[in-house]
PDB file of N, CA and C in Angstrom:
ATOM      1  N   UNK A   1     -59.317 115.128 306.397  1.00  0.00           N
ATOM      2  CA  UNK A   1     -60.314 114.118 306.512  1.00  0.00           C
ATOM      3  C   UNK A   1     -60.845 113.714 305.150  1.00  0.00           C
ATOM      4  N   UNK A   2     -61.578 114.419 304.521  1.00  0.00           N
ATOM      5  CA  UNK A   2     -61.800 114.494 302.855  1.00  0.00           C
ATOM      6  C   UNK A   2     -60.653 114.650 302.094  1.00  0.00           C
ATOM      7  N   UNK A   3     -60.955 114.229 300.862  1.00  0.00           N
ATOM      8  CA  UNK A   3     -59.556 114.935 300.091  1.00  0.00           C
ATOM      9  C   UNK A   3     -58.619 114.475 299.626  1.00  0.00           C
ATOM     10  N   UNK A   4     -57.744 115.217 299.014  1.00  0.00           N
ATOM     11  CA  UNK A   4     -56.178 114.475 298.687  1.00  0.00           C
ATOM     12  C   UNK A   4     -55.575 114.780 299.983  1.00  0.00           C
ATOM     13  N   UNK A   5     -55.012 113.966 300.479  1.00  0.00           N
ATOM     14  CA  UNK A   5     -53.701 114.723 301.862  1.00  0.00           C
ATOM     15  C   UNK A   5     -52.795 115.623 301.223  1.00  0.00           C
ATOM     16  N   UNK A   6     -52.429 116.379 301.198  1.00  0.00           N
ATOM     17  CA  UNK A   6     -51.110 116.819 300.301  1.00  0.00           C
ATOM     18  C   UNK A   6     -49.936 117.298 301.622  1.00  0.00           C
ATOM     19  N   UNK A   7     -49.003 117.047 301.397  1.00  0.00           N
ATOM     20  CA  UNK A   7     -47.678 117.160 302.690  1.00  0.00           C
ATOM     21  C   UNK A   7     -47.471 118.855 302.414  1.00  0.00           C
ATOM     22  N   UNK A   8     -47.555 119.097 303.682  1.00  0.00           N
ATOM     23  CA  UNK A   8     -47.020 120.584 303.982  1.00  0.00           C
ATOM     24  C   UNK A   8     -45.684 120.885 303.777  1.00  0.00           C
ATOM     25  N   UNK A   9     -45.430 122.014 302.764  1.00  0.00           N
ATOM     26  CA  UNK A   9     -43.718 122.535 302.545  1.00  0.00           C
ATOM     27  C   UNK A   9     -43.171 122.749 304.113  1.00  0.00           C
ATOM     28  N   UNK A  10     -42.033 122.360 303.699  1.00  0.00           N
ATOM     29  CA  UNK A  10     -40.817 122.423 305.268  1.00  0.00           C
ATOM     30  C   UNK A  10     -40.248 123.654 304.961  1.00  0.00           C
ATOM     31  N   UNK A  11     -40.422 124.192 306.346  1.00  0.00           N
ATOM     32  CA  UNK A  11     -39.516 125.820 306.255  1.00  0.00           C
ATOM     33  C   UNK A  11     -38.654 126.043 305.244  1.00  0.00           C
ATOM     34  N   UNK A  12     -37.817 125.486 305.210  1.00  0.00           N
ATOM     35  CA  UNK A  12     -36.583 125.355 304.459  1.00  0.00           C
ATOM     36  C   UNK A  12     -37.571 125.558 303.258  1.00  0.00           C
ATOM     37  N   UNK A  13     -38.016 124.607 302.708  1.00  0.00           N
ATOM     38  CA  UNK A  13     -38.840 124.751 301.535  1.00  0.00           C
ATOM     39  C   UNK A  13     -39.732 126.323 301.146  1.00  0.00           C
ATOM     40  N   UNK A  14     -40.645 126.408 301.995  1.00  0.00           N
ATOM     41  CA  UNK A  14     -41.230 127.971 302.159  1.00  0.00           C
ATOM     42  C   UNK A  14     -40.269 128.773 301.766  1.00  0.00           C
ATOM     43  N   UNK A  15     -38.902 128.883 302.655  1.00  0.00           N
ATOM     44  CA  UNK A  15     -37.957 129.946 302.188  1.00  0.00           C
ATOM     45  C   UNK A  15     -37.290 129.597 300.807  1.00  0.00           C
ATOM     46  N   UNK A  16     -36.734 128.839 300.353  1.00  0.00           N
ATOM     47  CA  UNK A  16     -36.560 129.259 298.575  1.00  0.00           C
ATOM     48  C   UNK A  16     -37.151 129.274 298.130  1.00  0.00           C
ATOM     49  N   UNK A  17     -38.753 128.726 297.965  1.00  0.00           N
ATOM     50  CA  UNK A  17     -39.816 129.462 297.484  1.00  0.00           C
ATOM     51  C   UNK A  17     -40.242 130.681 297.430  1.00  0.00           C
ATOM     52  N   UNK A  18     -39.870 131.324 298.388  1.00  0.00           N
ATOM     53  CA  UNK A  18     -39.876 133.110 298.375  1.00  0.00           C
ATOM     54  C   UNK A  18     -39.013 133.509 297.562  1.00  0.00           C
ATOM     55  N   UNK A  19     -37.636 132.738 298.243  1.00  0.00           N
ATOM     56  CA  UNK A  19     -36.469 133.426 297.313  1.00  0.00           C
ATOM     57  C   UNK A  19     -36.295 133.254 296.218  1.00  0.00           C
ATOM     58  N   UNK A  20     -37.028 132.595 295.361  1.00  0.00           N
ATOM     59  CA  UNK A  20     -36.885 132.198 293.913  1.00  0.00           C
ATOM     60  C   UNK A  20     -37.816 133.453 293.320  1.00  0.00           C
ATOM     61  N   UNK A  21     -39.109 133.359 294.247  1.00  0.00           N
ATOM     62  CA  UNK A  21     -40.319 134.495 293.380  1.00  0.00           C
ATOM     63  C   UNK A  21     -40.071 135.823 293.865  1.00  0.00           C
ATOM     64  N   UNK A  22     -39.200 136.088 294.591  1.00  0.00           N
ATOM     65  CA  UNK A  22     -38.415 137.393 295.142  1.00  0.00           C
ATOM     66  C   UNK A  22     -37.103 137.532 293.440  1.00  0.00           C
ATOM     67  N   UNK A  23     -36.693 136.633 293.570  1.00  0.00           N
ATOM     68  CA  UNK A  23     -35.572 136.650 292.353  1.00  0.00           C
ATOM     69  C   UNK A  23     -36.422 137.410 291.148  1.00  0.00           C
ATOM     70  N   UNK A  24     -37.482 136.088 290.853  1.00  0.00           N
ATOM     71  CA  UNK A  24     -37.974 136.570 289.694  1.00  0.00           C
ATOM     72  C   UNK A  24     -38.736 138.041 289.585  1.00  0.00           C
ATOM     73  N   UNK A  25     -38.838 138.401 290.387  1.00  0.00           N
ATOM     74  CA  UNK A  25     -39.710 139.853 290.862  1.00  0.00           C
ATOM     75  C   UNK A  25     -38.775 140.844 290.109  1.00  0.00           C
ATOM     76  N   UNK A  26     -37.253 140.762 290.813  1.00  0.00           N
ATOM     77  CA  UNK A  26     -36.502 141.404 290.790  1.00  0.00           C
ATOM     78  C   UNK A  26     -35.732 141.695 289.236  1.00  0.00           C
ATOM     79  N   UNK A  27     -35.967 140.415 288.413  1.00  0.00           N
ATOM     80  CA  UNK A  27     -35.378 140.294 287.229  1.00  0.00           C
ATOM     81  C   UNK A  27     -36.381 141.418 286.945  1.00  0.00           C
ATOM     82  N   UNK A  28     -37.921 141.113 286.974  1.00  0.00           N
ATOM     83  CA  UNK A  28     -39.131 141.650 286.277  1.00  0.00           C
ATOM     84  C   UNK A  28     -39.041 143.109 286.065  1.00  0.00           C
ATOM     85  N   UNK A  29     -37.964 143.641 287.327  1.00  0.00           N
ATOM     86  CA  UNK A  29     -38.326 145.205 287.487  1.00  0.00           C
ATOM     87  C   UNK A  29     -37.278 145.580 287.243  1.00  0.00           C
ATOM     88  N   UNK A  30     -35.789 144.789 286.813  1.00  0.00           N
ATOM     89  CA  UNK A  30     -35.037 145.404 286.461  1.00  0.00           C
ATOM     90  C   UNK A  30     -34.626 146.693 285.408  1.00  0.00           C
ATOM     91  N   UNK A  31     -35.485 146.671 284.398  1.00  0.00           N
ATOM     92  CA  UNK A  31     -35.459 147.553 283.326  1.00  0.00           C
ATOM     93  C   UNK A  31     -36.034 148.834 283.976  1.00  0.00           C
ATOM     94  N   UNK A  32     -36.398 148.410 284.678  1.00  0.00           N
ATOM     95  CA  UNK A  32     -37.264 150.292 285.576  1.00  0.00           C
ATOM     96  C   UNK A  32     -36.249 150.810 286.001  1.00  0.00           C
ATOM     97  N   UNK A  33     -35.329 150.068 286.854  1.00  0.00           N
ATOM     98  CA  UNK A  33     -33.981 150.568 287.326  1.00  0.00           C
ATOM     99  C   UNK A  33     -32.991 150.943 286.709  1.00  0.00           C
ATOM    100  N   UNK A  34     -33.157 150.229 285.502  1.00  0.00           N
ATOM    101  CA  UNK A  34     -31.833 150.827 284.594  1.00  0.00           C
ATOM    102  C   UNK A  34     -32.678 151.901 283.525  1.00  0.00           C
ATOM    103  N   UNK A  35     -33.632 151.905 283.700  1.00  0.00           N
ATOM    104  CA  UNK A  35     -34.383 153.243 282.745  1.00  0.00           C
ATOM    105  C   UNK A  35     -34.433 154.603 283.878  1.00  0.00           C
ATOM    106  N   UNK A  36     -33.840 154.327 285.090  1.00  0.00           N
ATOM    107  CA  UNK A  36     -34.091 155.243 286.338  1.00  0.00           C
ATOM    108  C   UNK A  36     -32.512 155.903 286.006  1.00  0.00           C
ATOM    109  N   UNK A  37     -31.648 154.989 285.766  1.00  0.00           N
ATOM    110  CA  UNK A  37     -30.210 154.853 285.918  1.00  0.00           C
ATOM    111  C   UNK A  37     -29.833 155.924 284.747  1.00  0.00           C
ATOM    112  N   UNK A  38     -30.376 155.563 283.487  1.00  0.00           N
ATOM    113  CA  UNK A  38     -29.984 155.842 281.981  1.00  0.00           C
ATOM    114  C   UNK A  38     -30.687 157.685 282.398  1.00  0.00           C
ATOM    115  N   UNK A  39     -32.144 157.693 283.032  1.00  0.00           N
ATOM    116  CA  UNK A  39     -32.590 158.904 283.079  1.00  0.00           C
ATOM    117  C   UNK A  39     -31.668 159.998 284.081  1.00  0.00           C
ATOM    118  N   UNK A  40     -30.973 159.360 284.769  1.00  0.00           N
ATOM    119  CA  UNK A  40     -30.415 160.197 285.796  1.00  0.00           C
ATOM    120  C   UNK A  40     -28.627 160.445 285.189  1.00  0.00           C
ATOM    121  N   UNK A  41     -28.606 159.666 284.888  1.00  0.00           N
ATOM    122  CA  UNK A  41     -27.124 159.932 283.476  1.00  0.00           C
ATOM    123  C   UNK A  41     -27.654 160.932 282.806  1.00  0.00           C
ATOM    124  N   UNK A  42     -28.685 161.035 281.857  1.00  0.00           N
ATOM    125  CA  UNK A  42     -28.692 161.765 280.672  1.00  0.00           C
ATOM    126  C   UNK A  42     -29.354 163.482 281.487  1.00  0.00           C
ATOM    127  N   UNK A  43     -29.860 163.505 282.594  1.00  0.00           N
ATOM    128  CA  UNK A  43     -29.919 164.714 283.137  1.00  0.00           C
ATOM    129  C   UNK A  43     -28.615 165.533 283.421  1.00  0.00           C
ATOM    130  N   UNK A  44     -28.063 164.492 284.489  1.00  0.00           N
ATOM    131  CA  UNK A  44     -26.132 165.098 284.174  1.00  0.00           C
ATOM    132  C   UNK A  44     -25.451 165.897 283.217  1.00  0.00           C
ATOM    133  N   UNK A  45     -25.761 164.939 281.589  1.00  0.00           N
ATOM    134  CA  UNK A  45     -24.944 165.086 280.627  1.00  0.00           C
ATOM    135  C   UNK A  45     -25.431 166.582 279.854  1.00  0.00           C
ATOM    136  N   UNK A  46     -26.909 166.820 280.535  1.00  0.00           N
ATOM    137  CA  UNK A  46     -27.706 167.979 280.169  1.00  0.00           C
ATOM    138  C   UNK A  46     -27.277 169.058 281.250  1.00  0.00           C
ATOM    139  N   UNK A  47     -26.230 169.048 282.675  1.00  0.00           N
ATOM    140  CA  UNK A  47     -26.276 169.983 282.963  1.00  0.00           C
ATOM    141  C   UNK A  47     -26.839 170.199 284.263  1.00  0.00           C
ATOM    142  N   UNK A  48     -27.754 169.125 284.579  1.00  0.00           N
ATOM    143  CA  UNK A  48     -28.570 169.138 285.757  1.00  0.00           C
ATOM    144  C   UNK A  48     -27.455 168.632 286.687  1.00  0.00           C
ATOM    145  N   UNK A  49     -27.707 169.552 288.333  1.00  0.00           N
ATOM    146  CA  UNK A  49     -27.343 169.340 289.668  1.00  0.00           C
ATOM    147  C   UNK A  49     -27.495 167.632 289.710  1.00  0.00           C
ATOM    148  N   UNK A  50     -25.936 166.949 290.746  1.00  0.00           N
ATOM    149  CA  UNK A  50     -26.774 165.822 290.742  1.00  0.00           C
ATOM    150  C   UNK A  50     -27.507 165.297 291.815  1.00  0.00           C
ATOM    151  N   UNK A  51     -27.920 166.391 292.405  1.00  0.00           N
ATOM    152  CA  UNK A  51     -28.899 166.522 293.522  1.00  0.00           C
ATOM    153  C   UNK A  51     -29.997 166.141 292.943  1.00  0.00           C
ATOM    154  N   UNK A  52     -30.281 167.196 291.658  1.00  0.00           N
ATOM    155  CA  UNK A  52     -31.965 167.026 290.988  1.00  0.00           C
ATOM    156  C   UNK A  52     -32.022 166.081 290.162  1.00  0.00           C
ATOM    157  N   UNK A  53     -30.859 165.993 289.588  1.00  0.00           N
ATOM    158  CA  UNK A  53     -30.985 164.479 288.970  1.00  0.00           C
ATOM    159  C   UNK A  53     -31.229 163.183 289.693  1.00  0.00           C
ATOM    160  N   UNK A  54     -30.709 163.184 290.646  1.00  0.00           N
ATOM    161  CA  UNK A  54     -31.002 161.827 291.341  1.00  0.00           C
ATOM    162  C   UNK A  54     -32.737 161.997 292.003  1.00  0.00           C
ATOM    163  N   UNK A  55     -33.279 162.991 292.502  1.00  0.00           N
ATOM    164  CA  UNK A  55     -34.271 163.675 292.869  1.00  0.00           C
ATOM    165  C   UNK A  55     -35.407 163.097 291.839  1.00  0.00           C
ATOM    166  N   UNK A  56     -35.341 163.419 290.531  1.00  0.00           N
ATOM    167  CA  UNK A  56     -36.157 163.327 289.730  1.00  0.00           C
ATOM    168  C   UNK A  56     -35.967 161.803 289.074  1.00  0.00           C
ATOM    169  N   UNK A  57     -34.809 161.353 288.992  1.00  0.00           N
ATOM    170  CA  UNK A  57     -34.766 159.955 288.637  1.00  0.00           C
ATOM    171  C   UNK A  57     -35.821 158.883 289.860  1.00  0.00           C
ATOM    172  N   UNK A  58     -35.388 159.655 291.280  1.00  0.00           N
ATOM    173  CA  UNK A  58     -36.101 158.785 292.146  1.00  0.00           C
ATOM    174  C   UNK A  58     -37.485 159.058 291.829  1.00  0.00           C
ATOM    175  N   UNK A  59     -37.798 159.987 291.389  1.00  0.00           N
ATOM    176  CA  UNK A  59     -39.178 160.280 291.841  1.00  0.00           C
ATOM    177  C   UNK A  59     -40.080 159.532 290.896  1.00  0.00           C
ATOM    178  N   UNK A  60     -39.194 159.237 289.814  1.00  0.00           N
ATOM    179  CA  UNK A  60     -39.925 158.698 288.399  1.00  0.00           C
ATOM    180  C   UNK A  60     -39.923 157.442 288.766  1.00  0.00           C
ATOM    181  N   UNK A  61     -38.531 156.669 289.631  1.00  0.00           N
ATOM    182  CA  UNK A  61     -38.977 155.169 289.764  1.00  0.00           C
ATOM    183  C   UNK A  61     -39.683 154.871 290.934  1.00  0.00           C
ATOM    184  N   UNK A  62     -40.102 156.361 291.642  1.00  0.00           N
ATOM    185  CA  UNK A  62     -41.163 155.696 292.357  1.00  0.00           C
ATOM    186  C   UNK A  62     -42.314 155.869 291.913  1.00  0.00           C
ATOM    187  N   UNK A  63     -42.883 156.525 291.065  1.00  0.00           N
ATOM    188  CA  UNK A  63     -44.354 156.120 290.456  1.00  0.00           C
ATOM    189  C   UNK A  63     -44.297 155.045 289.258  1.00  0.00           C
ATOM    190  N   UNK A  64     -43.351 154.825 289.049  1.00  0.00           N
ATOM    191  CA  UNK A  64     -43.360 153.158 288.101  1.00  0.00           C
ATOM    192  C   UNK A  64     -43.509 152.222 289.071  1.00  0.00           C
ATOM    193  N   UNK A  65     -42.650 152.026 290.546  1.00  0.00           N
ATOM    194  CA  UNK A  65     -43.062 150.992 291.249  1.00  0.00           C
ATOM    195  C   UNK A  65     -44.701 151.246 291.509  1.00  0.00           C
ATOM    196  N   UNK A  66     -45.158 152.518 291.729  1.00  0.00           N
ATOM    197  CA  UNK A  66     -46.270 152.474 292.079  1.00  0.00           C
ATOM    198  C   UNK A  66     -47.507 151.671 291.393  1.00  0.00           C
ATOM    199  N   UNK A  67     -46.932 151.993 290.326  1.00  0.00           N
ATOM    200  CA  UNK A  67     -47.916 151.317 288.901  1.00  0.00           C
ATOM    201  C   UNK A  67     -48.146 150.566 288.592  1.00  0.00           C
ATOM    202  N   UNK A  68     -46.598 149.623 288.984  1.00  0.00           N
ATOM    203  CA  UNK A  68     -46.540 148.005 289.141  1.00  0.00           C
ATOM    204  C   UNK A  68     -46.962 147.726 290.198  1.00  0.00           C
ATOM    205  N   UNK A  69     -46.645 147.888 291.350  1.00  0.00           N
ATOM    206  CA  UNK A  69     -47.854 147.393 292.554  1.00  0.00           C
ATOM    207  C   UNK A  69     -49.496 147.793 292.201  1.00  0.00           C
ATOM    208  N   UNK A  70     -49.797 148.112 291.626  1.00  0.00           N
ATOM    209  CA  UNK A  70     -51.411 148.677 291.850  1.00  0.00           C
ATOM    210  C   UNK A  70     -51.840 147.301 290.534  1.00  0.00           C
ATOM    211  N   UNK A  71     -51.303 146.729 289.355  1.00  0.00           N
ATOM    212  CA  UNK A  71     -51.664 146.323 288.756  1.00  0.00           C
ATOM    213  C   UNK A  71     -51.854 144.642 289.404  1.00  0.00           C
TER     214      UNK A  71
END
């Protein structure tokens, strides 16, 4: 009634709009994953099970995601 009218995004629209800021999310956090990746290699190369290596790699990129969600 007031206002600018502005036209409502079409589904179609809504969805690559997600999928673009889903993309960019994903670029954003890439280095966590490959610092998860590089940490769980270099436990190996030290000797570690790769039970505990993968164990402790996960555990580290889950309090980095944590850190990034809270901010």
């Amino acid at each position: 009634m007031f206002g600018i009218k502005t036209r409502t995004p079409t589904l179609d629209e809504q969805r690559a709009a997600l999928a673009d800021m889903l993309m960019d999310g994903m670029s954003l956090l890439a280095p966590l994953f490959d610092a998860a990746d590089g940490m769980r290699a270099d436990l190996l190369a030290r000797g570690w099970t790769s039970q505990i290596a993968e164990h402790l790699a996960g555990q580290w990129l889950a309090a980095m995601l944590a850190k990034v969600s809270e901010a």
